[in-house]
N, C-alpha and C. Protein backbone atom coordinates (compact mmCIF):
# COMPACT_ATOMS: atom_id res chain seq x y z
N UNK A 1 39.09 -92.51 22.14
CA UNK A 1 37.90 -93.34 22.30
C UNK A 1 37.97 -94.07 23.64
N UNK A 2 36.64 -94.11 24.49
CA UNK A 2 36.85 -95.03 25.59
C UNK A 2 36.59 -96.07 25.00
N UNK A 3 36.93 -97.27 25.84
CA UNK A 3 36.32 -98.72 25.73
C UNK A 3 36.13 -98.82 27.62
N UNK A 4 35.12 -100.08 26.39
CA UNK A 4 34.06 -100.73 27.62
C UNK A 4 34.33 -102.05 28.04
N UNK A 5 35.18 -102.61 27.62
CA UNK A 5 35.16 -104.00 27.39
C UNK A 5 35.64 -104.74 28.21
N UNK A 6 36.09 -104.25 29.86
CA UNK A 6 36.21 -105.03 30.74
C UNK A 6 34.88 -104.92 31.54
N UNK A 7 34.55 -103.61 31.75
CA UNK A 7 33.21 -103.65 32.69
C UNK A 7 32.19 -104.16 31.74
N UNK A 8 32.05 -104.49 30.43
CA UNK A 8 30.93 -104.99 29.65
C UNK A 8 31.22 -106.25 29.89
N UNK A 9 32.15 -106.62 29.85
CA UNK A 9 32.29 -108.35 30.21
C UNK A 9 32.17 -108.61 31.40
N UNK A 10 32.12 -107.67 32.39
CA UNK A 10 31.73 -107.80 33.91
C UNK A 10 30.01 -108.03 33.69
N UNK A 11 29.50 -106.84 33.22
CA UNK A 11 28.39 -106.80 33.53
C UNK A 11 27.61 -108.08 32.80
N UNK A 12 28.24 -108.45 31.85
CA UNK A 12 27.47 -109.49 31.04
C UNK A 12 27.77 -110.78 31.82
N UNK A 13 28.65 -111.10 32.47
CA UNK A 13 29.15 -112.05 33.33
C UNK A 13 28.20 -112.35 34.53
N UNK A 14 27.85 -110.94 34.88
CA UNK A 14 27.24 -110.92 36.28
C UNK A 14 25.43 -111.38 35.94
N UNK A 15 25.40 -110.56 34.70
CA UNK A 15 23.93 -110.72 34.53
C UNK A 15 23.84 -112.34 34.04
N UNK A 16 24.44 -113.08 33.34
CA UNK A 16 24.63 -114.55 32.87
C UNK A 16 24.45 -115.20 34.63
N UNK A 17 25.60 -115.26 35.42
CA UNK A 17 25.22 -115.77 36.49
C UNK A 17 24.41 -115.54 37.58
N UNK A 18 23.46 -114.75 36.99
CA UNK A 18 22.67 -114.23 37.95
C UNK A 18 21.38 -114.91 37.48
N UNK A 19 21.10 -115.76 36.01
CA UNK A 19 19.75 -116.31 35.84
C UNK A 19 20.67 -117.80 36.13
N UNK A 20 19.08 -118.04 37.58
CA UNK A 20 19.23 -119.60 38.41
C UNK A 20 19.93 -120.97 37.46
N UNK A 21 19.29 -120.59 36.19
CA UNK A 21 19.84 -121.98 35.32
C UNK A 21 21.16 -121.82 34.61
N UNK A 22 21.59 -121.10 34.63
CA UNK A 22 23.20 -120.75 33.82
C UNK A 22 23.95 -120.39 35.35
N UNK A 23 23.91 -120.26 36.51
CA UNK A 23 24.12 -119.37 37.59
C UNK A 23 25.37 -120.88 37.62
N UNK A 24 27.21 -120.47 37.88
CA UNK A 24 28.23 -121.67 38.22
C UNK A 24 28.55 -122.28 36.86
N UNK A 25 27.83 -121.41 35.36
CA UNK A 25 28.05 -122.30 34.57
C UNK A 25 29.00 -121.40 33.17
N UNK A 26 28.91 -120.41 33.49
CA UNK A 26 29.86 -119.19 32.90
C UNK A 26 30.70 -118.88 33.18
N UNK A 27 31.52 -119.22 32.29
CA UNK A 27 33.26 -118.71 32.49
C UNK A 27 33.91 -117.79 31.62
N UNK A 28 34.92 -117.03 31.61
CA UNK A 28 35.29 -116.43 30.81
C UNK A 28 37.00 -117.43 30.11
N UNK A 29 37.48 -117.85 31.15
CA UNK A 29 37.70 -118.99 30.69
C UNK A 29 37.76 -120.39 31.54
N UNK A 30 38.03 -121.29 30.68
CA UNK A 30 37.07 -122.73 31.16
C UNK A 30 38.25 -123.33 32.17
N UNK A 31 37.59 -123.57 33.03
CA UNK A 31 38.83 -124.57 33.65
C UNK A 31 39.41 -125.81 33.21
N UNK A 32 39.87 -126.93 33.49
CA UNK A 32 39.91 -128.18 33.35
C UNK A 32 39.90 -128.98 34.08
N UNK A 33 39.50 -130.06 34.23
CA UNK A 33 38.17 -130.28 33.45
C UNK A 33 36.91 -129.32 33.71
N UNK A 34 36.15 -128.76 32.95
CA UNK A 34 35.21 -128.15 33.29
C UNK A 34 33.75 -129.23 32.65
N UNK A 35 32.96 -129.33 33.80
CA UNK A 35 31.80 -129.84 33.45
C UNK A 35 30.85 -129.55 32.23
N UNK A 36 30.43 -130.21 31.58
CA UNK A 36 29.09 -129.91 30.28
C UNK A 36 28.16 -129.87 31.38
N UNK A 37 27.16 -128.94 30.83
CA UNK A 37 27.02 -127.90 29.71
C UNK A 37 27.15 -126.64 30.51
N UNK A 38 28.33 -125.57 29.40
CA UNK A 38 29.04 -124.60 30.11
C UNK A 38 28.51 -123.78 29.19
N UNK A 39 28.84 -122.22 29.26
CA UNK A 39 28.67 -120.87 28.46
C UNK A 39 29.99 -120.39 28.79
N UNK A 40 30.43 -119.64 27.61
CA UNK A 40 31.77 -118.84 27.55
C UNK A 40 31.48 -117.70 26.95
N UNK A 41 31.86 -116.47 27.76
CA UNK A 41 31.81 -115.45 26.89
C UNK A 41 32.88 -114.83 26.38
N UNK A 42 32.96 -114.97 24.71
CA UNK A 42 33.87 -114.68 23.82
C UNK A 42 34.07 -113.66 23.71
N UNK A 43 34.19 -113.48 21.83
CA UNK A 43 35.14 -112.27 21.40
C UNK A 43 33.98 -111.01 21.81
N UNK A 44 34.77 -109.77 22.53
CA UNK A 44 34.07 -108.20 21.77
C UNK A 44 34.59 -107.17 21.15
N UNK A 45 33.75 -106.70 20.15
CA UNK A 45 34.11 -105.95 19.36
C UNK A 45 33.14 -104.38 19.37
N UNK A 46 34.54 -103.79 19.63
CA UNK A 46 33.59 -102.18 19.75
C UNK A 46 34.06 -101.55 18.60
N UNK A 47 33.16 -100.47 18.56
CA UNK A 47 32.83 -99.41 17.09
C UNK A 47 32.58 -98.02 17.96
N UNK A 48 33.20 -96.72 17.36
CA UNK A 48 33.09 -95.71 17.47
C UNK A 48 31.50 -95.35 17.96
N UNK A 49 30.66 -95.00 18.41
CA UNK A 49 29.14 -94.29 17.66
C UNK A 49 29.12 -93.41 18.42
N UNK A 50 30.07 -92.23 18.41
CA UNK A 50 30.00 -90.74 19.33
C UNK A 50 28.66 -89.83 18.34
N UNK A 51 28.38 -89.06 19.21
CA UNK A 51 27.16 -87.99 18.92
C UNK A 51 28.12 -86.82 19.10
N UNK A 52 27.39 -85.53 18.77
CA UNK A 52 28.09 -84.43 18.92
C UNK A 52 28.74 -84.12 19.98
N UNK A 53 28.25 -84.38 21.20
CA UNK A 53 28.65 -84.16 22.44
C UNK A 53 28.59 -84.89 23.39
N UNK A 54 28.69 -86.43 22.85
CA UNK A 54 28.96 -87.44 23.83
C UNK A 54 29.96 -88.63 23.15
N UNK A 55 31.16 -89.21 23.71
CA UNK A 55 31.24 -90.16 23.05
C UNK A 55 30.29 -91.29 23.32
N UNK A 56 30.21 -91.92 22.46
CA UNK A 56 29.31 -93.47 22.24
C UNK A 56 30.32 -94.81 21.63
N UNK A 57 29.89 -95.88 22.22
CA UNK A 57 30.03 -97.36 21.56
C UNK A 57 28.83 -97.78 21.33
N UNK A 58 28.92 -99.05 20.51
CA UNK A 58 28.33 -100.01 19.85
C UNK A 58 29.40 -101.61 20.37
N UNK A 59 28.85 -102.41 20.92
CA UNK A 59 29.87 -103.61 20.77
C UNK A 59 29.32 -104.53 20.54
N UNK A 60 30.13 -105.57 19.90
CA UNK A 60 29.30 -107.21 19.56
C UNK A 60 29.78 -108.06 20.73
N UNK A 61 29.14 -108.72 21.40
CA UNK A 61 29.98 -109.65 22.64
C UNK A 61 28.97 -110.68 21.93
N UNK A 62 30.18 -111.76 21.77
CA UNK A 62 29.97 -113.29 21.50
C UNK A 62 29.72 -113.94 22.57
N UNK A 63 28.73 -115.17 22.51
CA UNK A 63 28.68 -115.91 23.67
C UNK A 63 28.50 -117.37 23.08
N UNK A 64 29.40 -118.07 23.56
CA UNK A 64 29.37 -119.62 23.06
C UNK A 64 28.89 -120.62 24.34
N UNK A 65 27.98 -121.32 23.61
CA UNK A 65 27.18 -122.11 24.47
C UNK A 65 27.50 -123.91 23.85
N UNK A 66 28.42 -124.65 24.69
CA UNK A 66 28.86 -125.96 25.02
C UNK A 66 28.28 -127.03 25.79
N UNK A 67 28.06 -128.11 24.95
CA UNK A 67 27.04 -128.97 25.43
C UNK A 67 27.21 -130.74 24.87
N UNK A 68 27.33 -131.92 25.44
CA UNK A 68 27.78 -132.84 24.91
C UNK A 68 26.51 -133.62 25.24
N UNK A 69 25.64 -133.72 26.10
CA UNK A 69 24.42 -133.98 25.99
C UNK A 69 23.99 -134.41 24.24
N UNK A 70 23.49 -135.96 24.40
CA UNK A 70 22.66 -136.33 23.20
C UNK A 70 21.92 -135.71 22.48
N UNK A 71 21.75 -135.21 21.26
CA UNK A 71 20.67 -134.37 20.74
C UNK A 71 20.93 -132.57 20.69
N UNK A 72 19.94 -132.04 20.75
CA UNK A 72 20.55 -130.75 20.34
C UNK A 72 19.50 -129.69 21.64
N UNK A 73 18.95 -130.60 22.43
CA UNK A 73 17.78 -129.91 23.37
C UNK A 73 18.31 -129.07 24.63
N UNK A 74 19.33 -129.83 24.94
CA UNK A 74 19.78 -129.04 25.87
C UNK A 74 20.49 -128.18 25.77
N UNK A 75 21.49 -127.54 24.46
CA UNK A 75 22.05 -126.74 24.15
C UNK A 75 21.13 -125.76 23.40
N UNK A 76 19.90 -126.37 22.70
CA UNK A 76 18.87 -125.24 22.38
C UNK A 76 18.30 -124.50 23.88
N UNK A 77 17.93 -125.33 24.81
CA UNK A 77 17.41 -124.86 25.97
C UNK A 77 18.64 -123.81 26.59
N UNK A 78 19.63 -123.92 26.88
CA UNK A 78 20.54 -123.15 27.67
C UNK A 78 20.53 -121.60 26.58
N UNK A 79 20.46 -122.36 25.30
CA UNK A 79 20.90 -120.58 24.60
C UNK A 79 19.16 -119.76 25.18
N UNK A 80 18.10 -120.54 24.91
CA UNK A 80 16.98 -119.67 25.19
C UNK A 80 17.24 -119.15 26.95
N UNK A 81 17.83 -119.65 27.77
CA UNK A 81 18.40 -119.03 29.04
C UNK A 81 19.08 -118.04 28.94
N UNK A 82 20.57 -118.28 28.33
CA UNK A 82 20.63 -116.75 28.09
C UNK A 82 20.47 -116.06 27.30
N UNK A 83 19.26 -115.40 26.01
CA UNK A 83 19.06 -115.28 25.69
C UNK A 83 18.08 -114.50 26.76
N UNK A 84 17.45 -114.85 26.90
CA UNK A 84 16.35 -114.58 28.82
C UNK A 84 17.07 -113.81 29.51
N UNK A 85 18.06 -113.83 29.55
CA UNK A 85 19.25 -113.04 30.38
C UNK A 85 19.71 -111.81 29.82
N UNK A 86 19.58 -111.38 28.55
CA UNK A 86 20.76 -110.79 27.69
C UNK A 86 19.49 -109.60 27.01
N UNK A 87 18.74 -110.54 26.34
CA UNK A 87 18.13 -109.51 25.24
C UNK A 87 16.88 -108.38 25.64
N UNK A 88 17.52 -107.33 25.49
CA UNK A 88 16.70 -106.59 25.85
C UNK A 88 16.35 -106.13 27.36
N UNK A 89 17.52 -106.68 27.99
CA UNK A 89 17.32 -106.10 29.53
C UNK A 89 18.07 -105.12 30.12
N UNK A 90 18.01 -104.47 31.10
CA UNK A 90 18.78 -103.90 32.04
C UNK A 90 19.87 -104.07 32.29
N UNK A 91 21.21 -103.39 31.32
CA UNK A 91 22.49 -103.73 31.81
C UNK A 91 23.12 -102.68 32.35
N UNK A 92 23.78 -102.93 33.34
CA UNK A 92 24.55 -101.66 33.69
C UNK A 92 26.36 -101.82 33.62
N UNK A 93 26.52 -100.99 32.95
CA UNK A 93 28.03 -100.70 32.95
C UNK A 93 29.07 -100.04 33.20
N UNK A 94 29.72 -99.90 34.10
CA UNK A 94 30.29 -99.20 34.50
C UNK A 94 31.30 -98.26 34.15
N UNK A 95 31.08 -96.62 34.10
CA UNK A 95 31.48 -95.40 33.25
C UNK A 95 30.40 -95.31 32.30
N UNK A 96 29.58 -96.44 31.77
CA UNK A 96 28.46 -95.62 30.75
C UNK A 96 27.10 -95.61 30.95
N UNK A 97 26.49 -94.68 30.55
CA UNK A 97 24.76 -94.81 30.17
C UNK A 97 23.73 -95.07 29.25
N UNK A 98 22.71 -95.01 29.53
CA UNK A 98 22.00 -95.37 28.49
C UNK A 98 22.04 -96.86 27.51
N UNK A 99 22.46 -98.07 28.19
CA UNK A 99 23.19 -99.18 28.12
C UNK A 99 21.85 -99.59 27.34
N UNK A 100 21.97 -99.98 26.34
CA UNK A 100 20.77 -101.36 25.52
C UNK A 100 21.69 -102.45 24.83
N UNK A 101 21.54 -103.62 25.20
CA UNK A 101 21.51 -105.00 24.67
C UNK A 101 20.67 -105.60 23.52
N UNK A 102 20.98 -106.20 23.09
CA UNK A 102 20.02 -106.80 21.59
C UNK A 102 20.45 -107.56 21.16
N UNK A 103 20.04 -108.60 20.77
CA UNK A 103 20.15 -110.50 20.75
C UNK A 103 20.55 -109.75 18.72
N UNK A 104 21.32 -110.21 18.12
CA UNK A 104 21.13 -110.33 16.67
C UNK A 104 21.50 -111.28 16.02
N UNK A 105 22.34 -112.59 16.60
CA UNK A 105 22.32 -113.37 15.43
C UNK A 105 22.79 -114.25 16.37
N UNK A 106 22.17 -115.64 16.12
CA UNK A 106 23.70 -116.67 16.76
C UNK A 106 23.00 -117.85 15.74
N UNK A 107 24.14 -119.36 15.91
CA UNK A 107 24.36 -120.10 15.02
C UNK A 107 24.69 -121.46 15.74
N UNK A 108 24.16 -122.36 15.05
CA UNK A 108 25.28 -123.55 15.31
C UNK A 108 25.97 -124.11 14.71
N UNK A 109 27.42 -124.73 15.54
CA UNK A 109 28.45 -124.63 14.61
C UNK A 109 28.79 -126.04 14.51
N UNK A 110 29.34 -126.95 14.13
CA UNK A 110 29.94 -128.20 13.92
C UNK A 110 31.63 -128.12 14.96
N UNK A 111 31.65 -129.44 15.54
CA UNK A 111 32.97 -129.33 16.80
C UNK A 111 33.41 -130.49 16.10
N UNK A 112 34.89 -130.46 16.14
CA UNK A 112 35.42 -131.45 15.55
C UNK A 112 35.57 -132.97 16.51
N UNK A 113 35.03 -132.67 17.28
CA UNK A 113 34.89 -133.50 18.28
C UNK A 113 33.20 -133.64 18.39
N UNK A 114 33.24 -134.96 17.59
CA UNK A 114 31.37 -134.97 17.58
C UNK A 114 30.62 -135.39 18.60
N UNK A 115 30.81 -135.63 19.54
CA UNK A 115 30.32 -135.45 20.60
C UNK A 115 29.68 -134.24 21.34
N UNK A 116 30.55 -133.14 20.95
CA UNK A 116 30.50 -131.67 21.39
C UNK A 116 29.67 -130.88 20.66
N UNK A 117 28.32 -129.95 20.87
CA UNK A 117 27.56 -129.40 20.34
C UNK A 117 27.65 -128.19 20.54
N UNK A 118 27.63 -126.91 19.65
CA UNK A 118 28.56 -125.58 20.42
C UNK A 118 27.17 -124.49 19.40
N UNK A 119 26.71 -123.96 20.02
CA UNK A 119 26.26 -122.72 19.40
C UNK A 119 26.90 -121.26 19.73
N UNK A 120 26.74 -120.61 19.23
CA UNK A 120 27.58 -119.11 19.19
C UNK A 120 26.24 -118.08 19.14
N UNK A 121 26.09 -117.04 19.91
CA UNK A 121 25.43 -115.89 19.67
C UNK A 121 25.98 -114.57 20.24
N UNK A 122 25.63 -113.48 18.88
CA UNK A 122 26.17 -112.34 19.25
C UNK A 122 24.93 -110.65 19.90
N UNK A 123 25.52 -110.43 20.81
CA UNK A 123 24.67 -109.59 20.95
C UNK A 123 25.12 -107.93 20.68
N UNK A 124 24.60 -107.11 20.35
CA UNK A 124 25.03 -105.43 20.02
C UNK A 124 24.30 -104.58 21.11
N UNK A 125 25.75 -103.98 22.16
CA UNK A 125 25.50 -103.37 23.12
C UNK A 125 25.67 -101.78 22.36
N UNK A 126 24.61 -100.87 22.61
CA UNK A 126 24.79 -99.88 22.96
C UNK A 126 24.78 -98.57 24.03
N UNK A 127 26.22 -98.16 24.03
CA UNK A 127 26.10 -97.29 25.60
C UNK A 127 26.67 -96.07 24.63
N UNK A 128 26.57 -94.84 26.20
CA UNK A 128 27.46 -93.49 25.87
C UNK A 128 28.46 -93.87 27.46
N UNK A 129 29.63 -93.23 27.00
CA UNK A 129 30.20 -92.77 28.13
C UNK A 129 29.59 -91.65 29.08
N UNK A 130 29.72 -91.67 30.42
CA UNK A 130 29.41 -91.20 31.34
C UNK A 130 29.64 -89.58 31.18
């Protein structure tokens, strides 16, 4: 089986800092101190989906969105950014084709540090190898 999962985290990286309002604010990991309000892109998880004569993936790439800002507006606003960024657009990855993205679920989660407001969303990439 190939995997994708460094150039998918490239490409998802690149396309995240490439919309003006998330653009300096995505890390894969955070520095310290790193400024609020940040995006991290988390766990991925790939799945077999070969066809007769191509191999194929399926992957889930997590994206956690961090925010200490009062209220819940600005961490709702940043996920609809990337969200704007992610679902349903043009990704390209490198070794595969036929690349589609798709927003399917994200959440918000409780930080044990209440100050800190964290939502999580996952998206399901599908490519073929080249």
């Amino acid at each position: 089986m190939a995997t994708a999962m460094a150039p998918l985290q490239s490409a998802v990286y690149s396309k995240l800092n490439a919309a003006p309002s998330l653009a300096g604010r995505v890390y894969d990991q955070v520095p310290e101190p790193a400024p609020f309000p940040f995006i991290t892109i988390g766990s991925i998880t790939e799945f077999p989906d070969d066809s007769h004569d191509a191999q194929g993936l399926n992957a889930l790439v997590t994206i956690h969105v961090w925010s200490q800002a009062p209220g819940a507006s600005e961490l709702y606003d940043l996920f609809a950014a990337v969200d704007a960024a992610l679902d349903r657009v043009p990704l390209t990855v490198t070794g595969f084709r036929d690349v589609f993205i798709k927003h399917t679920q994200h959440q918000t989660l409780d930080d044990p540090d209440p100050r800190t407001r964290h939502l999580n969303a996952q998206y399901r990439v599908h490519m073929t190898k080249e």
